[in-house]
PDB file of N, CA and C in Angstrom:
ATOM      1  N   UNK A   1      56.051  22.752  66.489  1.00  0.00           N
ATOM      2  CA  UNK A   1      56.991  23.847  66.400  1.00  0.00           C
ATOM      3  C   UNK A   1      57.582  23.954  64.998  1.00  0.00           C
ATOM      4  N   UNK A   2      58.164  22.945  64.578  1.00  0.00           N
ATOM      5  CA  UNK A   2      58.069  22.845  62.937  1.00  0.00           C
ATOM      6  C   UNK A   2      56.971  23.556  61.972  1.00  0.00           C
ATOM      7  N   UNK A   3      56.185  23.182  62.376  1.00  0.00           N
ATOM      8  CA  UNK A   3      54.836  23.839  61.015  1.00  0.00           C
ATOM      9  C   UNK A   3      55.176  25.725  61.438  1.00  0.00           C
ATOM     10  N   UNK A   4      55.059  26.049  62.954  1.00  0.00           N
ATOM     11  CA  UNK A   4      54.916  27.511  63.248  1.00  0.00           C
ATOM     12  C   UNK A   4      56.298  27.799  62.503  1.00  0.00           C
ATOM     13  N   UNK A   5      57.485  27.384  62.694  1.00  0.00           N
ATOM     14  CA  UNK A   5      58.629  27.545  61.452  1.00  0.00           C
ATOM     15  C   UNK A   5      58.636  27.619  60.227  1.00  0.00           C
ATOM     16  N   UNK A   6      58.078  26.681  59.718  1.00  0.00           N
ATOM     17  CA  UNK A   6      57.708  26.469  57.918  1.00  0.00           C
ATOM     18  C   UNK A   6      56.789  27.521  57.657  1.00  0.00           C
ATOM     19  N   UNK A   7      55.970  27.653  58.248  1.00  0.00           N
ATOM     20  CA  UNK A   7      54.945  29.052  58.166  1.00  0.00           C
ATOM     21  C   UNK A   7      55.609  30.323  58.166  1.00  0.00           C
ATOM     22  N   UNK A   8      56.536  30.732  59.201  1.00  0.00           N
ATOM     23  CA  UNK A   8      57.064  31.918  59.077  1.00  0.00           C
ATOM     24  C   UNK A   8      58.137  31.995  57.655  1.00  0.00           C
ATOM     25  N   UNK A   9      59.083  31.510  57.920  1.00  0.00           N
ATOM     26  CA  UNK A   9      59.329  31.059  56.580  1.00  0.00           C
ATOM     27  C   UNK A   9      58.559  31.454  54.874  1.00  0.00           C
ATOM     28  N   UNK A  10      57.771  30.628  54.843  1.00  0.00           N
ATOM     29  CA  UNK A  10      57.024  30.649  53.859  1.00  0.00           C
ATOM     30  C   UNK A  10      55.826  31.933  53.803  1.00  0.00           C
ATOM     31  N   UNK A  11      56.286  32.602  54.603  1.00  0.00           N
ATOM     32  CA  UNK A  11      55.057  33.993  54.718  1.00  0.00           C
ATOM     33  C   UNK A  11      55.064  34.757  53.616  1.00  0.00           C
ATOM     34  N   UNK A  12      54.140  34.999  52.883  1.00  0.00           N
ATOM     35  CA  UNK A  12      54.167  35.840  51.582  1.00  0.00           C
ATOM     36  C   UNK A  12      52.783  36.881  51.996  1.00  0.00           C
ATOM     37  N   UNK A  13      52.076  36.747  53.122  1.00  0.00           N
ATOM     38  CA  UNK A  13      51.576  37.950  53.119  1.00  0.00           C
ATOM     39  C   UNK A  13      51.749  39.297  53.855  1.00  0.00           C
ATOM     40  N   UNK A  14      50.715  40.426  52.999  1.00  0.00           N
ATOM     41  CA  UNK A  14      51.441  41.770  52.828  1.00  0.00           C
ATOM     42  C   UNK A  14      50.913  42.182  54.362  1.00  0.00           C
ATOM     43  N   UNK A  15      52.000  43.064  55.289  1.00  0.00           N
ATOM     44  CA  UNK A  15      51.560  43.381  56.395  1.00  0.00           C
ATOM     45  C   UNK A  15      52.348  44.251  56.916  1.00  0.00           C
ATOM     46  N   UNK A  16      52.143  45.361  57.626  1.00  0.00           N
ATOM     47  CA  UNK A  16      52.840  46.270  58.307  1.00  0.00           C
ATOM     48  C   UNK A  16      52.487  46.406  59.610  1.00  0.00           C
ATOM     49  N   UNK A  17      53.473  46.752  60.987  1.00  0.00           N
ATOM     50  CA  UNK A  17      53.194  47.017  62.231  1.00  0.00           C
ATOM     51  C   UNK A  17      53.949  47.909  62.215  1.00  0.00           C
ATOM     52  N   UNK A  18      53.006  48.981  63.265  1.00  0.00           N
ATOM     53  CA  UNK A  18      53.241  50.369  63.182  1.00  0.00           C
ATOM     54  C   UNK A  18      53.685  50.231  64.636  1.00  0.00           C
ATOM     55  N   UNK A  19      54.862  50.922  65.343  1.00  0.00           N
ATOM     56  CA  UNK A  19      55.271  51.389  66.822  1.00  0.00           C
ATOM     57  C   UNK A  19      55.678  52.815  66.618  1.00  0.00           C
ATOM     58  N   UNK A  20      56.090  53.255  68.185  1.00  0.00           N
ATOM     59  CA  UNK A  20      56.016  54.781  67.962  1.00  0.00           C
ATOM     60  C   UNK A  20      57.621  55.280  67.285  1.00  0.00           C
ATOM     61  N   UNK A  21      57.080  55.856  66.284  1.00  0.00           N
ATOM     62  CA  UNK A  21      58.066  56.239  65.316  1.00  0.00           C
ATOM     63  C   UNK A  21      58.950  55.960  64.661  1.00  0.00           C
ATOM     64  N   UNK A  22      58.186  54.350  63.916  1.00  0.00           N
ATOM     65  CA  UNK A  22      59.072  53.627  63.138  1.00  0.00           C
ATOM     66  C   UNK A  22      57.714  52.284  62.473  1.00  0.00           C
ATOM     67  N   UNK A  23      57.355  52.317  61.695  1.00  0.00           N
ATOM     68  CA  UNK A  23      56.858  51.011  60.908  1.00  0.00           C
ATOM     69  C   UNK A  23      57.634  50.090  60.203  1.00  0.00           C
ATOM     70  N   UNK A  24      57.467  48.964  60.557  1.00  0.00           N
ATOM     71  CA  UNK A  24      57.960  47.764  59.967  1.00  0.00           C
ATOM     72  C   UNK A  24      56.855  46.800  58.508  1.00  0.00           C
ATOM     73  N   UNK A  25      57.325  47.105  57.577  1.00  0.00           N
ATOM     74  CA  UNK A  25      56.601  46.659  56.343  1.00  0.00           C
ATOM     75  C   UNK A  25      57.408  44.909  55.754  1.00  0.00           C
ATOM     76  N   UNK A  26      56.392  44.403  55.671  1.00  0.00           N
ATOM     77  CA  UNK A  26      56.823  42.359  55.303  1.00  0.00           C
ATOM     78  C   UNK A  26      56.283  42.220  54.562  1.00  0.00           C
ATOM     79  N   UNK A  27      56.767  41.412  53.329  1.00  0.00           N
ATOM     80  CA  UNK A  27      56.533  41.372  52.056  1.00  0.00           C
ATOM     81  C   UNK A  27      55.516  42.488  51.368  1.00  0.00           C
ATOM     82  N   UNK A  28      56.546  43.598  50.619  1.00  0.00           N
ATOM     83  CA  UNK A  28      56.030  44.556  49.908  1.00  0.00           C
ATOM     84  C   UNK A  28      56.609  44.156  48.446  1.00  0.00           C
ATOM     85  N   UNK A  29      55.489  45.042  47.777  1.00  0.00           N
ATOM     86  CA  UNK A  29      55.686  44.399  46.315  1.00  0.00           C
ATOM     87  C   UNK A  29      57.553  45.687  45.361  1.00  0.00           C
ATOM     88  N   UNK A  30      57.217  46.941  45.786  1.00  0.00           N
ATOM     89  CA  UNK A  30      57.817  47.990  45.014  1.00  0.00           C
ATOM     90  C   UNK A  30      57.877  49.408  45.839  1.00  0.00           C
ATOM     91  N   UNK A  31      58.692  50.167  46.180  1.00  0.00           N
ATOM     92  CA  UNK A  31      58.821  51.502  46.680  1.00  0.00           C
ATOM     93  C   UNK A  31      58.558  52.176  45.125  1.00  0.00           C
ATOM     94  N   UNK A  32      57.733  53.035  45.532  1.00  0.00           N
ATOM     95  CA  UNK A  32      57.169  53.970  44.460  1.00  0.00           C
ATOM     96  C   UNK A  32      58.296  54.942  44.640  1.00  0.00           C
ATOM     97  N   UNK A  33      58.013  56.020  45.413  1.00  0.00           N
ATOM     98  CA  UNK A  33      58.490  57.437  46.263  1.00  0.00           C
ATOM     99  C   UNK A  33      59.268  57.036  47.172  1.00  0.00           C
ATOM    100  N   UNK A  34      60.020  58.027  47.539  1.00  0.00           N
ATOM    101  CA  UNK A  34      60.965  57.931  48.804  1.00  0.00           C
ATOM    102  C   UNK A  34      61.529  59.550  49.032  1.00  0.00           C
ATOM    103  N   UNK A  35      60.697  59.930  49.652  1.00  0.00           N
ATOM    104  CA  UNK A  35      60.934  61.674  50.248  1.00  0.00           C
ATOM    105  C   UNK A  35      60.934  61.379  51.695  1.00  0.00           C
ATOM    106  N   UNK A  36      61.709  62.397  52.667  1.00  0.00           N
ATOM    107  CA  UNK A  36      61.211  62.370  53.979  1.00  0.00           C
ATOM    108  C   UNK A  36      60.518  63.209  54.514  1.00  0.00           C
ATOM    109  N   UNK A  37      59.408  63.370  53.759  1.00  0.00           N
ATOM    110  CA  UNK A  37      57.891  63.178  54.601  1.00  0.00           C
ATOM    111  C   UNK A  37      57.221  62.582  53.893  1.00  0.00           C
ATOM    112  N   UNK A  38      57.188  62.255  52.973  1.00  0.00           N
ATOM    113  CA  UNK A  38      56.349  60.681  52.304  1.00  0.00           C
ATOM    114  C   UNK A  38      57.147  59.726  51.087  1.00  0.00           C
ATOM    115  N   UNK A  39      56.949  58.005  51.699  1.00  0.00           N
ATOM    116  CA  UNK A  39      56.905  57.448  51.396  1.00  0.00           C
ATOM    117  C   UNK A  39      55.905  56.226  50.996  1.00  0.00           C
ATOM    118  N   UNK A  40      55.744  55.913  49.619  1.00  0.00           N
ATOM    119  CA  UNK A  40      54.458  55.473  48.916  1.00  0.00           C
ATOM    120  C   UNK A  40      55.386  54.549  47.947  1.00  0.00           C
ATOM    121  N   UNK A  41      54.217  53.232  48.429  1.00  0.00           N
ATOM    122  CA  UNK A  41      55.011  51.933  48.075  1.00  0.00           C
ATOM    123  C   UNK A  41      53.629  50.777  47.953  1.00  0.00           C
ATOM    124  N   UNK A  42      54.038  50.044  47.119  1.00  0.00           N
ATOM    125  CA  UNK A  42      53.257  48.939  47.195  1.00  0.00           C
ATOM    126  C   UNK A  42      53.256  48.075  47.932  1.00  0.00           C
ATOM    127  N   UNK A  43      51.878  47.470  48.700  1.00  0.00           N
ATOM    128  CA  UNK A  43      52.271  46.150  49.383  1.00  0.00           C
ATOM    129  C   UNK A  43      50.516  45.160  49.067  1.00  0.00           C
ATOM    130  N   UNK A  44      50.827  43.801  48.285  1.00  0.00           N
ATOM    131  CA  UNK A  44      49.560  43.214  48.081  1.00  0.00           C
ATOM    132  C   UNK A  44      48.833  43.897  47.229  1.00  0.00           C
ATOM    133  N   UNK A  45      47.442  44.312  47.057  1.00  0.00           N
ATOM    134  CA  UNK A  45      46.949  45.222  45.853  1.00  0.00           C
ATOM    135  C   UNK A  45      46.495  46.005  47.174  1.00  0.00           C
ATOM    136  N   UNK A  46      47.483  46.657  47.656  1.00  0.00           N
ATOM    137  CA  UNK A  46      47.009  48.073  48.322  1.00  0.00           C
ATOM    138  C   UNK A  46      48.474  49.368  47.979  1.00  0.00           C
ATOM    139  N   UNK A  47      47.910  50.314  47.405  1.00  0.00           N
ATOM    140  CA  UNK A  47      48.758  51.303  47.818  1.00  0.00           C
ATOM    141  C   UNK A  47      48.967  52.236  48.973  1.00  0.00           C
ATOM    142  N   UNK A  48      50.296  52.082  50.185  1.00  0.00           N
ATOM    143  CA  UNK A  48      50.166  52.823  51.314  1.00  0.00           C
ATOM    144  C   UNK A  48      50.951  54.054  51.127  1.00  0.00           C
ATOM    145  N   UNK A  49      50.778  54.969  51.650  1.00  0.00           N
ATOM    146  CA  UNK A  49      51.314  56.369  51.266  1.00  0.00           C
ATOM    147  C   UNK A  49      51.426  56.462  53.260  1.00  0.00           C
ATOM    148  N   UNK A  50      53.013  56.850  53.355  1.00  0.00           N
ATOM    149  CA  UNK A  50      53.453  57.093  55.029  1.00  0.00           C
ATOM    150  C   UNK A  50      53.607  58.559  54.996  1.00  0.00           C
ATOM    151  N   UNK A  51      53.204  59.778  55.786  1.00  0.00           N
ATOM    152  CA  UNK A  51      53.398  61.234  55.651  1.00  0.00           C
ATOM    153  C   UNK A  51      53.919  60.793  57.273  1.00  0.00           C
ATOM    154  N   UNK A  52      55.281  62.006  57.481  1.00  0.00           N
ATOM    155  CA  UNK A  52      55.534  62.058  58.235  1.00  0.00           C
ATOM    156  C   UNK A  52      57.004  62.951  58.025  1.00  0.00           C
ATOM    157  N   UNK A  53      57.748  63.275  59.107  1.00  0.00           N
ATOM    158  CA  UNK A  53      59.215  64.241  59.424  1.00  0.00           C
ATOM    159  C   UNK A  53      60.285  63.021  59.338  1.00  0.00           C
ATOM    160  N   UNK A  54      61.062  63.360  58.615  1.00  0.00           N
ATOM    161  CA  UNK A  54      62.677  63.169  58.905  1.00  0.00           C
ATOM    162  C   UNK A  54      62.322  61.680  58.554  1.00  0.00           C
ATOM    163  N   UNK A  55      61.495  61.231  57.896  1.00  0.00           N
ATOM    164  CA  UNK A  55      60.982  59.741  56.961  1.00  0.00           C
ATOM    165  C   UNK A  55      62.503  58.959  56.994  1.00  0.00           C
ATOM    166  N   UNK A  56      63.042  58.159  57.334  1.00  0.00           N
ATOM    167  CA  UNK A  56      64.302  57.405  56.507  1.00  0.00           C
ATOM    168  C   UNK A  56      63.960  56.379  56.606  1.00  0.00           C
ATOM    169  N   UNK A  57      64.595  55.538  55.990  1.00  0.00           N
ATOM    170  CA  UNK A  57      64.834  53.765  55.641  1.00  0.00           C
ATOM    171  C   UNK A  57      66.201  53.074  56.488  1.00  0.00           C
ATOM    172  N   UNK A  58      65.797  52.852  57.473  1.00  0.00           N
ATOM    173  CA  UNK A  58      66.566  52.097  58.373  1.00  0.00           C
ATOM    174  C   UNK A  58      66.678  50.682  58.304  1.00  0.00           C
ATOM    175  N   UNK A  59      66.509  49.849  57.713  1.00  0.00           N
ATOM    176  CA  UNK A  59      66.498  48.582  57.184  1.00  0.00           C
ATOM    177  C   UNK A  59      65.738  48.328  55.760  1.00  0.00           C
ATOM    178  N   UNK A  60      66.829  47.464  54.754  1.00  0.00           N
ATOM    179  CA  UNK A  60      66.113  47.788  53.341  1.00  0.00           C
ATOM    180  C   UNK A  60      66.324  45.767  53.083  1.00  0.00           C
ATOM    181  N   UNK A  61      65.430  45.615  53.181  1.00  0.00           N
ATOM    182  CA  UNK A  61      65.662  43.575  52.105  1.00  0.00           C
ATOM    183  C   UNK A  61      64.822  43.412  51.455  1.00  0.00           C
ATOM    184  N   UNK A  62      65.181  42.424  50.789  1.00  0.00           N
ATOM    185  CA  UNK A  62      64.264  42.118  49.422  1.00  0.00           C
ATOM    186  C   UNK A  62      62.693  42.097  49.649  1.00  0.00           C
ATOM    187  N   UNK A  63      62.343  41.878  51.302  1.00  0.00           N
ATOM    188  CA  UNK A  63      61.077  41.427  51.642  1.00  0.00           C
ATOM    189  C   UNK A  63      60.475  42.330  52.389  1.00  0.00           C
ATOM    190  N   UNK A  64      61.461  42.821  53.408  1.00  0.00           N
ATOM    191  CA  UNK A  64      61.490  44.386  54.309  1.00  0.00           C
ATOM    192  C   UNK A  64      61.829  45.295  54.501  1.00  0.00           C
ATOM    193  N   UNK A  65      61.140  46.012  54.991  1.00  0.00           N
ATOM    194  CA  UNK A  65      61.766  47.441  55.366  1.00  0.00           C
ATOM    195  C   UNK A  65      61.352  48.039  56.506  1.00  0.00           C
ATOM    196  N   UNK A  66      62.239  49.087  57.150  1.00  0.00           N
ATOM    197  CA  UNK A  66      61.950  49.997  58.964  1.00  0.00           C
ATOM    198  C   UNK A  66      61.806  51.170  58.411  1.00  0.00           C
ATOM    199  N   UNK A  67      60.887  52.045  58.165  1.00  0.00           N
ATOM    200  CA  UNK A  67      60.924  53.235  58.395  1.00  0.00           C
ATOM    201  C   UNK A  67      61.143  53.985  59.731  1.00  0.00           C
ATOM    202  N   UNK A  68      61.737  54.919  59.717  1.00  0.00           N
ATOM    203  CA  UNK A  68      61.825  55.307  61.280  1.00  0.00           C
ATOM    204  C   UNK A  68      61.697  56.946  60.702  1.00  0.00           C
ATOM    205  N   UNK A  69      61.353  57.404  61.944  1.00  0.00           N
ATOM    206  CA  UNK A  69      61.030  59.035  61.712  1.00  0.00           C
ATOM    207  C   UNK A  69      59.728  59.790  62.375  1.00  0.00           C
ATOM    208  N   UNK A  70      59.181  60.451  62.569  1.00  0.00           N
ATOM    209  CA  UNK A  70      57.734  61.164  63.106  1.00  0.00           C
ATOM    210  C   UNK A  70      56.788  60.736  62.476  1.00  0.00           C
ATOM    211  N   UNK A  71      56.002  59.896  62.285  1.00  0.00           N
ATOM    212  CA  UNK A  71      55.003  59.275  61.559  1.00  0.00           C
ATOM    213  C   UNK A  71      53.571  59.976  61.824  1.00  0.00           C
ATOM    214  N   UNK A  72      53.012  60.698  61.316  1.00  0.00           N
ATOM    215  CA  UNK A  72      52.082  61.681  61.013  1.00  0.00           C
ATOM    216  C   UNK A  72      50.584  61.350  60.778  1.00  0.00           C
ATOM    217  N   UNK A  73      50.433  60.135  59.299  1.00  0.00           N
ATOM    218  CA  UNK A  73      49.668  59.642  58.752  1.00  0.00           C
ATOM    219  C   UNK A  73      50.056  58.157  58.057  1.00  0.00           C
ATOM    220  N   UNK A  74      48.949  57.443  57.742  1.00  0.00           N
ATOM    221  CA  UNK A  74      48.996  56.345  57.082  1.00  0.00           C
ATOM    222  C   UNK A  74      47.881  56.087  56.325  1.00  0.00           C
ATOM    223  N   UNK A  75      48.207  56.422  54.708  1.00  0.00           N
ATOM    224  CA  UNK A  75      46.752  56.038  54.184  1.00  0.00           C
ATOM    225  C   UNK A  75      46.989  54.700  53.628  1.00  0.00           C
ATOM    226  N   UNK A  76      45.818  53.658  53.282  1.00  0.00           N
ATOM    227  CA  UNK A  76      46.159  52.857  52.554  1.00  0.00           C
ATOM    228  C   UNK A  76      44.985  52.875  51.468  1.00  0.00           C
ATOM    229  N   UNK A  77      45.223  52.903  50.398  1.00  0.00           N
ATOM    230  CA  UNK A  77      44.220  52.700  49.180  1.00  0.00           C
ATOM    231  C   UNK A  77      44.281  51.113  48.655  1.00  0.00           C
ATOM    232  N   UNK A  78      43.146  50.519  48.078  1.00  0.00           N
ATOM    233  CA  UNK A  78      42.983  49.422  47.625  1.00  0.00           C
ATOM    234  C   UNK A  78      42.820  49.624  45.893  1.00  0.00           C
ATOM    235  N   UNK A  79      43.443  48.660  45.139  1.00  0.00           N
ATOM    236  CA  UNK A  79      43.553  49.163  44.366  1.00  0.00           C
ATOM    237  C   UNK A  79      42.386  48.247  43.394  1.00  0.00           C
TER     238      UNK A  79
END
């Protein structure tokens, strides 16, 4: 149970989970944009671009962030 602790903890990789009408983004590098219908941000060497209605930032930390809003599209480019 320790190691599954030290692991979360120590998580540095880039990952997002998407639910209905709100994505949760963990360790991102930089918010590029911030409009509400797209937000485009770095995470890892991918650039994701979120299109969607009424876009906001419902939780902001150094490591995460909640988008919440009508989520439309999700591209991700590799860079």
């Amino acid at each position: 149970m320790i190691d599954s602790i030290r692991d979360y903890i120590k998580d540095t990789d880039f990952r997002f989970t998407v639910y209905k009408d709100k994505i949760d983004i963990v360790n991102y590098k930089k918010i590029i944009s911030l409009e509400d219908e797209k937000i485009l941000f770095l995470g890892g060497n991918q650039k994701i671009t979120i299109r969607g209605k009424d876009l906001t930032l419902n939780k902001l930390l150094d490591d995460e962030i909640l988008i919440v809003g009508k989520i439309l599209k999700i591209e991700v480019l590799y860079e």
